[in-house]
Protein backbone atom coordinates (compact mmCIF):
# COMPACT_ATOMS: atom_id res chain seq x y z
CA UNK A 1 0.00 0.00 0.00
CA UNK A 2 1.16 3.60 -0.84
CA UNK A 3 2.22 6.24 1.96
CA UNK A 4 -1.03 8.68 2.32
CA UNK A 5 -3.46 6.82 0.21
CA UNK A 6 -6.53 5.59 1.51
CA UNK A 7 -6.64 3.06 -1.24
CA UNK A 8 -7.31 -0.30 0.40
CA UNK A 9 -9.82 -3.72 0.62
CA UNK A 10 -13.28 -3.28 2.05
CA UNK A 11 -13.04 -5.50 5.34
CA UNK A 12 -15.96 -7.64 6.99
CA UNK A 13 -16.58 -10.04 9.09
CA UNK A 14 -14.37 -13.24 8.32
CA UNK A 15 -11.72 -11.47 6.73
CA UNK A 16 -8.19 -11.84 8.12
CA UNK A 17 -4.77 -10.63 7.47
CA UNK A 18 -2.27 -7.85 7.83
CA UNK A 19 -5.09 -4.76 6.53
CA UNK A 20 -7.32 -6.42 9.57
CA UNK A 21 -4.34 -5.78 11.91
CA UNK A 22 -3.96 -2.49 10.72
CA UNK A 23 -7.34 -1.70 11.14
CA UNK A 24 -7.53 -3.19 14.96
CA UNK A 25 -4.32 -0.88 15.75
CA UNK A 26 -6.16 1.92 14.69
CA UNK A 27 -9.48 1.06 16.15
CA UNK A 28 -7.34 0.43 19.26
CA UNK A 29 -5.86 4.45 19.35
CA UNK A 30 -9.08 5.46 19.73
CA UNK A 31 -9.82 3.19 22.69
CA UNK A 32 -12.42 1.18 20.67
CA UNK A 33 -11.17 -1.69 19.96
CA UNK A 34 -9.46 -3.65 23.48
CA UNK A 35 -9.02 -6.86 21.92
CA UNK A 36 -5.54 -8.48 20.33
CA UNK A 37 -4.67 -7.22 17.61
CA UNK A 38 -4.56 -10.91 15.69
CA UNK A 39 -5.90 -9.96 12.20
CA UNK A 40 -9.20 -11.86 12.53
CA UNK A 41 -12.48 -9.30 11.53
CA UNK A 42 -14.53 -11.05 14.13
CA UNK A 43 -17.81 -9.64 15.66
CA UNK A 44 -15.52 -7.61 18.28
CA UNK A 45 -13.68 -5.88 15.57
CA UNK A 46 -16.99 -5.35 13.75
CA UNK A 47 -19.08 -3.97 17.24
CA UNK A 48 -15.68 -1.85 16.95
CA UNK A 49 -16.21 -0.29 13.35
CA UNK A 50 -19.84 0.24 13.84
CA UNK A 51 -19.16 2.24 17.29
CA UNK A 52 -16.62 4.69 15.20
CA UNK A 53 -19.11 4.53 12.12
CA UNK A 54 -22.08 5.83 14.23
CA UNK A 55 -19.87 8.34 16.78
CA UNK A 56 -19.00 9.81 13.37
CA UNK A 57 -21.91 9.71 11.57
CA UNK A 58 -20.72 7.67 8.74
CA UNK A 59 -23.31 6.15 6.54
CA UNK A 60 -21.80 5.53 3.07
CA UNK A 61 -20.54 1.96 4.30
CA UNK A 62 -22.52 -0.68 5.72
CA UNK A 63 -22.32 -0.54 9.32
CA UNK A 64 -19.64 -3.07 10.52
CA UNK A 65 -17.72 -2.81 7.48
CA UNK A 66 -14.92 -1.28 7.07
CA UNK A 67 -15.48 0.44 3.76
CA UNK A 68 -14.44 3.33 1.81
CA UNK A 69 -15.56 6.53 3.68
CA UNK A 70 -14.34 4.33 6.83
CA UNK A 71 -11.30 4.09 6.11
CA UNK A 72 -10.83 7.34 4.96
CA UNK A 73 -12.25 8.58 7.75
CA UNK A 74 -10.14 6.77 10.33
CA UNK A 75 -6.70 6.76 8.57
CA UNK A 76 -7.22 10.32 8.35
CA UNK A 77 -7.88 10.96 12.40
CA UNK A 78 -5.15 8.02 13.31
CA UNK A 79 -2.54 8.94 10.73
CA UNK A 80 0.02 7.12 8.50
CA UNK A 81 1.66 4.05 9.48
């Protein structure tokens, strides 16, 4: 993935790999997310998404996936890696 881009996979539950680790981290920063950080989307990580997506009024992606606006939205309040 490029530096500053918010190009990237929608994420749902079942998904798993490094982009669901990411995702977790950041989740984690804002104290949302207190679970390991183990690159599984399970229903924690996706109670975790839908808690940012409604505390910020997101509604282009379905709630509990990490879509789009999402991640735009969050990469752009937890920075680049």
């Amino acid at each position: 993935m490029d530096e500053g881009t918010t190009a990237g996979p929608t994420l749902r539950r079942g998904d798993r790999g490094p982009e669901v680790v990411d995702l977790q981290q950041r989740l984690s920063k804002l104290y949302l997310y207190s679970g390991p950080a183990n690159g599984r989307f399970n229903r924690r990580t996706e109670d975790a998404v839908r808690n940012y997506q409604w505390s910020r009024g997101i509604r282009g992606d379905e709630l509990g996936v990490y879509g789009p606006e999402t991640r735009a939205r969050l990469e752009a309040e937890t920075g680049n890696r």
